[in-house]
N, C-alpha and C. Protein backbone atom coordinates (compact mmCIF):
# COMPACT_ATOMS: atom_id res chain seq x y z
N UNK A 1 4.49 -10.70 19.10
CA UNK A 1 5.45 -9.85 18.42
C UNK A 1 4.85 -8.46 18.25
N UNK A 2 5.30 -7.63 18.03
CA UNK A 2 5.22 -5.92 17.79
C UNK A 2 4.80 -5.88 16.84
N UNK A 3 3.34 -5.33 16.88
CA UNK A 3 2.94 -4.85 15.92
C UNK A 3 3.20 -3.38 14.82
N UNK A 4 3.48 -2.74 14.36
CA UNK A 4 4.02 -1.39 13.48
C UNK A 4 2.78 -0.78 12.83
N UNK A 5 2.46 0.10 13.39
CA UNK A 5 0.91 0.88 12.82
C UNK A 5 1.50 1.82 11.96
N UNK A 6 0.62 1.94 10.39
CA UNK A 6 0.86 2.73 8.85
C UNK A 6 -0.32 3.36 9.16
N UNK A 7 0.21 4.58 9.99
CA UNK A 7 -0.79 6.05 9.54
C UNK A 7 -0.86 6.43 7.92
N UNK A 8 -1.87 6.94 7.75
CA UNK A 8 -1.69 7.84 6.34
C UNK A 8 -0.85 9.07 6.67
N UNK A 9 -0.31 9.57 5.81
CA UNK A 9 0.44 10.85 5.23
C UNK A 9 -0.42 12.36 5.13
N UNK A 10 -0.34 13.74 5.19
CA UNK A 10 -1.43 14.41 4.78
C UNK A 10 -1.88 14.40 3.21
N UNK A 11 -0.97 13.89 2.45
CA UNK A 11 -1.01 13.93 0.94
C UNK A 11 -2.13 12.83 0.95
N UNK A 12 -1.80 11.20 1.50
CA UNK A 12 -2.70 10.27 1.24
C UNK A 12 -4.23 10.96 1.62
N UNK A 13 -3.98 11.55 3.06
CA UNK A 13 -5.30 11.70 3.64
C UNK A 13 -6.30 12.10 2.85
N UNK A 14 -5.68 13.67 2.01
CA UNK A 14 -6.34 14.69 1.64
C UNK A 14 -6.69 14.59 -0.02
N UNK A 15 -6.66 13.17 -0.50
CA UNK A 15 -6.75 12.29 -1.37
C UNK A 15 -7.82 11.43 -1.56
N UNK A 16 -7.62 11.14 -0.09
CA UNK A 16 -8.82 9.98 0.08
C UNK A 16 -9.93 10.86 0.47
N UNK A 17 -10.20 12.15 1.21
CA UNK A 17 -10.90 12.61 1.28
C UNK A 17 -11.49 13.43 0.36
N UNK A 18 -10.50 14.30 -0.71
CA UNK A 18 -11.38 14.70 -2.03
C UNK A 18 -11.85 13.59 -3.03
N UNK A 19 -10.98 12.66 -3.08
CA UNK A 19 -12.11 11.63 -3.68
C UNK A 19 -13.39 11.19 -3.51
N UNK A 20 -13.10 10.47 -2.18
CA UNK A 20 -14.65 10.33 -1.50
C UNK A 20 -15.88 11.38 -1.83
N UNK A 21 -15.24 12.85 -1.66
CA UNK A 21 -16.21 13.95 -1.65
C UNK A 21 -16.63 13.78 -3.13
N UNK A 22 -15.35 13.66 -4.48
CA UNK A 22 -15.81 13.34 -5.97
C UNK A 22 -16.51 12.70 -6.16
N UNK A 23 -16.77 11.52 -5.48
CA UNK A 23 -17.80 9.90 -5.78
C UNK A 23 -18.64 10.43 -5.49
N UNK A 24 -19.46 11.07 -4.34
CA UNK A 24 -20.43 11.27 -4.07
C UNK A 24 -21.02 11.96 -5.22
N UNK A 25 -21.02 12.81 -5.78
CA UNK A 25 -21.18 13.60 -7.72
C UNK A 25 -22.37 12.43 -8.53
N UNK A 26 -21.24 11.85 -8.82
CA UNK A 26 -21.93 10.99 -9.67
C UNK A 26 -23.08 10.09 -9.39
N UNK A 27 -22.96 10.04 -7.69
CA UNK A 27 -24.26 8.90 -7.37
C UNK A 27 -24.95 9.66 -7.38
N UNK A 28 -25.49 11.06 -7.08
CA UNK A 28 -26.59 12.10 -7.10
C UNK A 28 -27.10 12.31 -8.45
N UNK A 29 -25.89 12.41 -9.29
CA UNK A 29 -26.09 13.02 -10.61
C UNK A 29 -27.09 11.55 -11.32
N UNK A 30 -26.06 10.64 -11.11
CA UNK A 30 -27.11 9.24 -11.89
C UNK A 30 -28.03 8.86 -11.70
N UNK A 31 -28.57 8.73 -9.67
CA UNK A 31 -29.44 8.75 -9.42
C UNK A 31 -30.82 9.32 -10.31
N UNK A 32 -30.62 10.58 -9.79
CA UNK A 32 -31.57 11.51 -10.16
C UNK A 32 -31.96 11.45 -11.63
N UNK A 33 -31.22 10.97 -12.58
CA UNK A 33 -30.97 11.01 -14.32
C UNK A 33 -31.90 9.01 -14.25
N UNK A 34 -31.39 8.32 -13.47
CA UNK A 34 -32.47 6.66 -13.26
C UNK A 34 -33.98 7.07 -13.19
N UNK A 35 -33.54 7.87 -11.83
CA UNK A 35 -35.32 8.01 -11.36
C UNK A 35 -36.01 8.87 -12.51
N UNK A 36 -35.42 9.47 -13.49
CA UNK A 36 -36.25 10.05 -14.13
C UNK A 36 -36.53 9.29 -15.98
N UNK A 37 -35.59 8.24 -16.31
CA UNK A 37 -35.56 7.85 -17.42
C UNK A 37 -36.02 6.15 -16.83
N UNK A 38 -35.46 5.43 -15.77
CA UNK A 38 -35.10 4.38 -15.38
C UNK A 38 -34.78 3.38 -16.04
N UNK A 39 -33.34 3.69 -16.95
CA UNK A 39 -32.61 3.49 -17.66
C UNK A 39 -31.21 2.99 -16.90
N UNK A 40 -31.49 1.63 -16.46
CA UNK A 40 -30.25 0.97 -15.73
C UNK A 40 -29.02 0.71 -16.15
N UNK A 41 -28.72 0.76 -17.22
CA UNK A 41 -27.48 0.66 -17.46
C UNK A 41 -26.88 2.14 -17.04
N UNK A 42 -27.38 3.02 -16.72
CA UNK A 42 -26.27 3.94 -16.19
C UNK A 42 -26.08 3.54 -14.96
N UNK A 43 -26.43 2.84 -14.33
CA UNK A 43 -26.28 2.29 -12.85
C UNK A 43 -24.74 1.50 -13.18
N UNK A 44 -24.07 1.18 -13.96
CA UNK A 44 -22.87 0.75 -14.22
C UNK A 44 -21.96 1.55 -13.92
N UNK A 45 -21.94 2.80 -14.00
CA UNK A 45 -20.62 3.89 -13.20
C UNK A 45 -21.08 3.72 -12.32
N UNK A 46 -21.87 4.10 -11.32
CA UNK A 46 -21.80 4.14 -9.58
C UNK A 46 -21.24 2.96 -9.25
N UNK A 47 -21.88 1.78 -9.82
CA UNK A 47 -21.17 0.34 -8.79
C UNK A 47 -19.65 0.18 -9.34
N UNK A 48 -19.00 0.78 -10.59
CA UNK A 48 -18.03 0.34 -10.93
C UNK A 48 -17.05 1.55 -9.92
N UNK A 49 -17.64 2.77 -9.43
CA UNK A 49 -16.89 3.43 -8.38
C UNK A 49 -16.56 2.36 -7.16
N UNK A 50 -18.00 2.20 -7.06
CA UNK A 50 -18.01 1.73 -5.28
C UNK A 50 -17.27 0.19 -5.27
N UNK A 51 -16.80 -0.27 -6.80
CA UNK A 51 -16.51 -1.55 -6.43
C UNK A 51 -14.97 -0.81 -6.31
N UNK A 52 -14.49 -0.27 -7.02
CA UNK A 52 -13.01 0.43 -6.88
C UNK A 52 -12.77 0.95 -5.28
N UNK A 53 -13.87 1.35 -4.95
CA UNK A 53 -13.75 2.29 -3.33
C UNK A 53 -13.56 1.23 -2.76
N UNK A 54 -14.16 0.06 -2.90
CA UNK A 54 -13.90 -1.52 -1.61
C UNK A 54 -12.81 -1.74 -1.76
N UNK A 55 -12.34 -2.37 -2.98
CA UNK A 55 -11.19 -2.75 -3.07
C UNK A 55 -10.16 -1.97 -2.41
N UNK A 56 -10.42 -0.64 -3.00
CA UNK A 56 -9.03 0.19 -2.37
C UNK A 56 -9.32 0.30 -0.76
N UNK A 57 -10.07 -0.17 -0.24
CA UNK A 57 -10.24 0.06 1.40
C UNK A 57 -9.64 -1.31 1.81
N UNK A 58 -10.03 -2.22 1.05
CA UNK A 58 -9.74 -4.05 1.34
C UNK A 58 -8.38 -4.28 1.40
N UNK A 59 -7.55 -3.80 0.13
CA UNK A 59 -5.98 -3.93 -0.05
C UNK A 59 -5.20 -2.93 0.44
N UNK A 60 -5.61 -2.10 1.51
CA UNK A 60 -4.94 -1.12 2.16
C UNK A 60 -4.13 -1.45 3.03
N UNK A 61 -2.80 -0.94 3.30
CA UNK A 61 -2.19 -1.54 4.45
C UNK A 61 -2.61 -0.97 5.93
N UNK A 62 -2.68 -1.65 6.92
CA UNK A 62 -2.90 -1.10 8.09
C UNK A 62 -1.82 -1.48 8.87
N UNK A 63 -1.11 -1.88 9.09
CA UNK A 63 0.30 -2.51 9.94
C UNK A 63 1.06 -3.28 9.18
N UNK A 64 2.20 -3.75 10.41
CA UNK A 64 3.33 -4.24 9.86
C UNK A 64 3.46 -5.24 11.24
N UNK A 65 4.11 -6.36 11.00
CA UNK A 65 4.25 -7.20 12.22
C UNK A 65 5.29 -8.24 11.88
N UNK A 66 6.72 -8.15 12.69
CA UNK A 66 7.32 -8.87 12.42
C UNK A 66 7.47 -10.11 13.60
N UNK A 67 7.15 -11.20 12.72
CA UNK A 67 6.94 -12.48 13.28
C UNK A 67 8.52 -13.11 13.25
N UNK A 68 8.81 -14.19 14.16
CA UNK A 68 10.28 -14.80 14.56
C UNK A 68 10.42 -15.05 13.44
N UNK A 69 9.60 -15.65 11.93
CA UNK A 69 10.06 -16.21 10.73
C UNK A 69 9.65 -15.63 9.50
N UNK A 70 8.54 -14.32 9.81
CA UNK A 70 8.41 -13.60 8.88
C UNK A 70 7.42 -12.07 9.21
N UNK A 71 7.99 -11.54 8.13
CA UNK A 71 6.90 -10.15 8.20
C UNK A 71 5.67 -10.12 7.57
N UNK A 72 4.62 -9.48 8.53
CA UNK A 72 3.57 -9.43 8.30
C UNK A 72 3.30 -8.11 7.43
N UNK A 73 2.64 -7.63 6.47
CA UNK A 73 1.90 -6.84 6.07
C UNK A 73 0.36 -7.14 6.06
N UNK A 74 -0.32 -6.35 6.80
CA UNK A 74 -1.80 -6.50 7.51
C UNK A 74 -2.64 -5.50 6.53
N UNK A 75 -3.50 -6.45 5.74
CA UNK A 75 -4.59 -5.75 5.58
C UNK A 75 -5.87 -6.28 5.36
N UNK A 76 -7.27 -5.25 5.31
CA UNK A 76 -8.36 -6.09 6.04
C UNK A 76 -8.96 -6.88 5.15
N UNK A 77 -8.54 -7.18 3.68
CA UNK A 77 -8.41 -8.44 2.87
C UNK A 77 -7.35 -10.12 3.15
N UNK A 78 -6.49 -9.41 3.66
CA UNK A 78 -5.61 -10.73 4.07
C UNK A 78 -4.14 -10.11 4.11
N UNK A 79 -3.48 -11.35 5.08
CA UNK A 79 -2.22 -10.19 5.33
C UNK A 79 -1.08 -10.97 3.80
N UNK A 80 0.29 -9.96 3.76
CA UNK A 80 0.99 -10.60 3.26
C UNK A 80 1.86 -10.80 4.00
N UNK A 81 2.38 -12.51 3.37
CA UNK A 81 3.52 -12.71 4.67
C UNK A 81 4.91 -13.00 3.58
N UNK A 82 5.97 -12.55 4.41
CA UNK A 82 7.01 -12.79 3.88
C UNK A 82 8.00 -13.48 4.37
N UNK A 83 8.72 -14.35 4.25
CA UNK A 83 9.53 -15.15 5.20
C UNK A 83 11.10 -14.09 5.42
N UNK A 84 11.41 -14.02 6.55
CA UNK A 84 12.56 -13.25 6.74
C UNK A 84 13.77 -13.76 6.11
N UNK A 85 13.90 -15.15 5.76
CA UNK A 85 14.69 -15.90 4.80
C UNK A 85 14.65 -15.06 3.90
N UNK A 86 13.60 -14.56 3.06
CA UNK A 86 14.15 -14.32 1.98
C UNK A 86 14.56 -12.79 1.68
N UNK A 87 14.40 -12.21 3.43
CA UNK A 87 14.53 -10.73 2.75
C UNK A 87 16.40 -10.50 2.96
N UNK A 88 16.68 -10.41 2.43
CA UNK A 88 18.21 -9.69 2.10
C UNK A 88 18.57 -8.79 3.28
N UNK A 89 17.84 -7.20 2.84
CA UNK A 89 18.18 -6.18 3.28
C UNK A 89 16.89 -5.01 3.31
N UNK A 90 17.29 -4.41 4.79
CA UNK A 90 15.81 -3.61 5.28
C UNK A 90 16.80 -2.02 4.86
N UNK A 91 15.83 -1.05 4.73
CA UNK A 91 16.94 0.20 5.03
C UNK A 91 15.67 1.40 4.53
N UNK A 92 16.02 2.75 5.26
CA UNK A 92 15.25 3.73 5.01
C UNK A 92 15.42 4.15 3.27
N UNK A 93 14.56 4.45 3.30
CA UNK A 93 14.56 5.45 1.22
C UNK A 93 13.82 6.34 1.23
N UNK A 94 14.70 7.57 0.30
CA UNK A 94 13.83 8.38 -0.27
C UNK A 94 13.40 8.04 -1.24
N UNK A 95 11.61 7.89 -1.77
CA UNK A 95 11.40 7.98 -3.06
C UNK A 95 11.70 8.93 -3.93
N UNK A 96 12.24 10.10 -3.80
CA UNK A 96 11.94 11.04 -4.55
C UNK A 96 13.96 10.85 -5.46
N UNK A 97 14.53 10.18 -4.42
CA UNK A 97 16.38 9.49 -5.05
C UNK A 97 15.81 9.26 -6.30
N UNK A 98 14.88 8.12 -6.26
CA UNK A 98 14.68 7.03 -7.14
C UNK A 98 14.60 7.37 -8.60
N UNK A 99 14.45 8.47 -8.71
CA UNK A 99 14.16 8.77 -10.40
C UNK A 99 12.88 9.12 -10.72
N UNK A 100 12.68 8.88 -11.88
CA UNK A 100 11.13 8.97 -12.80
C UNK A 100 10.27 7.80 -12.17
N UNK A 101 9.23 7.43 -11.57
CA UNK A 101 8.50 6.83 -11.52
C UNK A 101 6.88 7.12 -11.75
N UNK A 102 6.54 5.39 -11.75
CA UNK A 102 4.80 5.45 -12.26
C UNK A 102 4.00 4.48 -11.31
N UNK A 103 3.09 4.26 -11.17
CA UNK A 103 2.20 3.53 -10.67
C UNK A 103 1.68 2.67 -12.34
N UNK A 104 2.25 1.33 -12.01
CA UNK A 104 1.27 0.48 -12.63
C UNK A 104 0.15 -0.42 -12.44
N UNK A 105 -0.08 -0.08 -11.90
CA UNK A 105 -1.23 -1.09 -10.98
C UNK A 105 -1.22 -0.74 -9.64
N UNK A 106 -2.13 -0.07 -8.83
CA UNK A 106 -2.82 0.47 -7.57
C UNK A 106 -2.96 1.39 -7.48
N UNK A 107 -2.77 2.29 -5.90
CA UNK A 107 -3.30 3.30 -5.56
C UNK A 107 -2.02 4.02 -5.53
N UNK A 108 -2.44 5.46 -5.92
CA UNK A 108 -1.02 6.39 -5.69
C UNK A 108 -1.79 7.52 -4.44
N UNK A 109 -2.10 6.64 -3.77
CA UNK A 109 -2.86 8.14 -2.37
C UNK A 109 -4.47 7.40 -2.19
N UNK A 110 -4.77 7.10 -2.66
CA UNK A 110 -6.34 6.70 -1.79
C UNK A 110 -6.15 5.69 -1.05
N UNK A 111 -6.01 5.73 0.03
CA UNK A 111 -5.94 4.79 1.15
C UNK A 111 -4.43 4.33 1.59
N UNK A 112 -3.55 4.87 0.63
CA UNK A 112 -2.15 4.95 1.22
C UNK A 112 -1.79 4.65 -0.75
N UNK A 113 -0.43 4.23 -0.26
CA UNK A 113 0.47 4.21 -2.03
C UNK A 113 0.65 2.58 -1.68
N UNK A 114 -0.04 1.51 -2.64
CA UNK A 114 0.01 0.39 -2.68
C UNK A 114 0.20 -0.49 -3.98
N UNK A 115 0.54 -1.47 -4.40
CA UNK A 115 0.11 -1.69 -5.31
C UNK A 115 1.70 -2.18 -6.18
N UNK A 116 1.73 -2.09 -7.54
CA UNK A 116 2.79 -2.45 -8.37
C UNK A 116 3.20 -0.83 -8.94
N UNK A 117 4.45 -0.71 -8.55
CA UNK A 117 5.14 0.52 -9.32
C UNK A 117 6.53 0.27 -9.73
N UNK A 118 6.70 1.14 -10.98
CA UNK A 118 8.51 1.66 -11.65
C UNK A 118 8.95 2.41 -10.86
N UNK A 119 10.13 2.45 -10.86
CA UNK A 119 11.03 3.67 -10.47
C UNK A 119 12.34 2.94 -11.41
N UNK A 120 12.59 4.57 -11.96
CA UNK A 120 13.40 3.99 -12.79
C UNK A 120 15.39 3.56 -12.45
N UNK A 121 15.44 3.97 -10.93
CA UNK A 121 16.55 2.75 -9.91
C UNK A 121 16.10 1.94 -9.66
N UNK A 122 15.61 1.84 -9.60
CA UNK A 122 14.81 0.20 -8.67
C UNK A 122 13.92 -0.58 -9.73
N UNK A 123 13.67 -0.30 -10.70
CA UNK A 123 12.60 -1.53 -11.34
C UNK A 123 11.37 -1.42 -10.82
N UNK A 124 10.52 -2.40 -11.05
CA UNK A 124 9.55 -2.64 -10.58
C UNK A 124 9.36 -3.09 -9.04
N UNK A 125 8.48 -2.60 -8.74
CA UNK A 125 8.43 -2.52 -6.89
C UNK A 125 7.40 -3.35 -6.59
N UNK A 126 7.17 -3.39 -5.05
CA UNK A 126 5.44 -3.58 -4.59
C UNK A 126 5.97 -2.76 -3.58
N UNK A 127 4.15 -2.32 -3.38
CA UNK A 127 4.68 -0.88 -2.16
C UNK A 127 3.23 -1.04 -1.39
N UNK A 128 3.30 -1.53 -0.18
CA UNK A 128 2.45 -1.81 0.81
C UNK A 128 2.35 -0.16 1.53
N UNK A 129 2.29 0.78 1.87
CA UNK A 129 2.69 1.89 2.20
C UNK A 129 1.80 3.05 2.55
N UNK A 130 1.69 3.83 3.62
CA UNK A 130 0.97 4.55 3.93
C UNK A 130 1.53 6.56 4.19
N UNK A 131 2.94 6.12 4.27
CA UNK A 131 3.68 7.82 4.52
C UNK A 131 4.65 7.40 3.62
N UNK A 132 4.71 9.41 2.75
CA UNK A 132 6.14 8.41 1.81
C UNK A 132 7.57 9.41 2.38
N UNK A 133 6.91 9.84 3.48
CA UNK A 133 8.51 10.38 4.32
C UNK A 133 9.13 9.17 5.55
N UNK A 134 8.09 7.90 5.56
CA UNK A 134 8.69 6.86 6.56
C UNK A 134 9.23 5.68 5.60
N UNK A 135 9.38 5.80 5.24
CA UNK A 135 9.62 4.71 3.78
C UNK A 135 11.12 3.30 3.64
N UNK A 136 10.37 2.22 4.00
CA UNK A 136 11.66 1.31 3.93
C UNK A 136 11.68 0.25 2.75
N UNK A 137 12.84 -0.19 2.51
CA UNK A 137 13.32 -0.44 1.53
C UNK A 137 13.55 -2.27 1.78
N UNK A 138 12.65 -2.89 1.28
CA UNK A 138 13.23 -4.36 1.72
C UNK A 138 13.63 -5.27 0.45
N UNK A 139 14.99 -5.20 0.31
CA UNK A 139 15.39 -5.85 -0.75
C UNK A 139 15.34 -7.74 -0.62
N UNK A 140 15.19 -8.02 -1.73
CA UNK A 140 14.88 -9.72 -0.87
C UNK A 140 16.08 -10.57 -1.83
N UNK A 141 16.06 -11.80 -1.30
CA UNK A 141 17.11 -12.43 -2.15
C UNK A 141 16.51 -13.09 -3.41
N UNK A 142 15.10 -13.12 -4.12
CA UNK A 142 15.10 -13.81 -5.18
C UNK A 142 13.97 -12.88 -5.22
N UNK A 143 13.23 -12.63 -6.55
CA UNK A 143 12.01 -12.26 -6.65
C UNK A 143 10.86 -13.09 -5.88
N UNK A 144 10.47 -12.15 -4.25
CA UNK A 144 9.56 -12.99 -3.92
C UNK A 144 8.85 -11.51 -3.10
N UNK A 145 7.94 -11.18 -2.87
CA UNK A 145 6.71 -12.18 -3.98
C UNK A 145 6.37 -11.48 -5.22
N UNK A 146 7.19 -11.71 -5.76
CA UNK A 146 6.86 -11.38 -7.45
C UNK A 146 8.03 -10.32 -7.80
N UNK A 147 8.78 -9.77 -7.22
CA UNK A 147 9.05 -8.58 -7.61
C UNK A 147 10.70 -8.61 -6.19
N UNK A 148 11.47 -7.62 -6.69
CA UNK A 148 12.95 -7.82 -6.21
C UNK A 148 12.84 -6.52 -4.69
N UNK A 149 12.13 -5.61 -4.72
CA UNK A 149 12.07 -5.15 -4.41
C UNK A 149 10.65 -4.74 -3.57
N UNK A 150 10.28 -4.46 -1.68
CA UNK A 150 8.70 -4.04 -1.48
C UNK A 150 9.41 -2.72 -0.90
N UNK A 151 8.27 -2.09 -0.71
CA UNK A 151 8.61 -1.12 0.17
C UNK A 151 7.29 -0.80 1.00
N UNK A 152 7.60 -0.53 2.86
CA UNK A 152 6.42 -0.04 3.59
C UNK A 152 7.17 1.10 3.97
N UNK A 153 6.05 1.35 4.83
CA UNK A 153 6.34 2.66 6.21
C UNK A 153 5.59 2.22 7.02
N UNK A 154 6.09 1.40 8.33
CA UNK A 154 5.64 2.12 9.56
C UNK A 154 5.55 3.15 10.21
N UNK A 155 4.84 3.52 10.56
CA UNK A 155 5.15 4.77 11.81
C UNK A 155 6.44 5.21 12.21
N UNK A 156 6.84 3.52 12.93
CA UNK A 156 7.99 4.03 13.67
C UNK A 156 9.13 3.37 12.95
N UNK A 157 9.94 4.31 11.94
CA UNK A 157 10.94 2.88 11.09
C UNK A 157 11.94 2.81 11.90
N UNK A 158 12.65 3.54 12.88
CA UNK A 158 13.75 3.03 13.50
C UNK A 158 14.06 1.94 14.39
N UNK A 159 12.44 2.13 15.50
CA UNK A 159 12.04 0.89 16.04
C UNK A 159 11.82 -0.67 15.30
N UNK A 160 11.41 -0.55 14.00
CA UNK A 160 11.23 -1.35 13.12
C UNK A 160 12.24 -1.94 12.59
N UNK A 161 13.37 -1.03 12.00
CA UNK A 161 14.95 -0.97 11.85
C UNK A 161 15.65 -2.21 12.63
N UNK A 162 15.25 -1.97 14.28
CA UNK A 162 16.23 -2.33 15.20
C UNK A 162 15.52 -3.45 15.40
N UNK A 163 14.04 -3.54 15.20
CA UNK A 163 13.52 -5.34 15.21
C UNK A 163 13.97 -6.25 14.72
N UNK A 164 14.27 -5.86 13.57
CA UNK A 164 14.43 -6.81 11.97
C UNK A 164 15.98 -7.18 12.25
N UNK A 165 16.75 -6.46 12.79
CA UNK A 165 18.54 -6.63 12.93
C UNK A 165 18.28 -7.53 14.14
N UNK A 166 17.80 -7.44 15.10
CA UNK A 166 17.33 -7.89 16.42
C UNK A 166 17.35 -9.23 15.76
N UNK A 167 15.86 -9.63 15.31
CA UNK A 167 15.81 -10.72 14.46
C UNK A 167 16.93 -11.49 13.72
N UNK A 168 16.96 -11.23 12.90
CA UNK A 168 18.27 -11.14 11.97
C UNK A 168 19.79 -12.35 12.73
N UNK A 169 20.09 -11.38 13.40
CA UNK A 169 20.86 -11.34 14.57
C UNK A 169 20.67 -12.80 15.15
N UNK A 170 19.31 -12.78 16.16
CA UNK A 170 18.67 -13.53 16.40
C UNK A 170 19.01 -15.35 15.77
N UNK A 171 18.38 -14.96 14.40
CA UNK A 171 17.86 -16.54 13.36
C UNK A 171 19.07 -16.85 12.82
N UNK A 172 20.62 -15.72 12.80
CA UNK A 172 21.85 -15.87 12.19
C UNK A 172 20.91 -16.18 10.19
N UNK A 173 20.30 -15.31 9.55
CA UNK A 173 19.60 -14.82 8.30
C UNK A 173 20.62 -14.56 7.85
């Protein structure tokens, strides 16, 4: 099946890259403040960065892959799969329609926009996602997985668009 590659955005990019450049700060600064007191408990901010930097590299999305019975969301922790049963309805979105929103849990730009978010049309989301000008909308028929609403971006959403109807079509969903 077709795989769907999630570039970053220049917003994500230029996110992940002043961060990265921020982390580096503090490991110099603590370092240098250890080697001179060697007083380990300040060694607790650097690893509590670098454990945040894994994670957010681990739960990142890198593709999309729609399988005959479900969609893949790929990332280099484990993919999520969703059964096409339960998704309802695919369709392009603007986030910016949506209202007031927040990030409650993940990333809003380091390594793409992932994680649990509000918007105050839509409720609570999950947003697997890497561009927020490619942005699709997969409404599902019951809260699964966890939540009524995901949203990705592939690269290519029209090609993606015409898979899922293809499918669809296909399984009579």
């Amino acid at each position: 099946m077709p795989r769907f590659s999630a570039t970053l955005d220049k917003n994500a990019k230029g996110i992940t890259f002043i961060s990265c450049l921020v982390m580096i700060l503090p490991f110099i600064t603590i370092g240098r403040y250890f080697g001179a007191t060697h007083y380990w408990l300040v060694l607790l901010a650097p690893l509590t960065i670098l454990l945040a930097f894994i994670a957010c590299l681990l739960w990142r999305p890198t593709g999309y892959t729609l399988e005959p019975d479900e969609l893949l969301v790929h990332r280099p922790i484990g993919n999520i799969k969703l059964p096409l049963t339960d998704i309802e309805d695919i369709d392009s979105i603007n986030i910016k329609d949506q209202g007031f929103g927040l990030r409650t849990f993940g990333s809003g730009g380091f390594f793409g926009y992932f994680g649990r978010f509000w918007y105050k049309k839509l409720g609570h989301i999950l947003m697997y996602a890497t561009h927020k000008e490619k942005l699709l909308l997969i409404e599902t028929k019951n809260e699964v997985p966890s939540k009524k609403y995901l949203i990705i971006s592939p690269d290519d959403t029209e090609t993606f668009l015409g898979a899922f109807k293809k499918l669809k079509r296909k399984k009579n969903y």
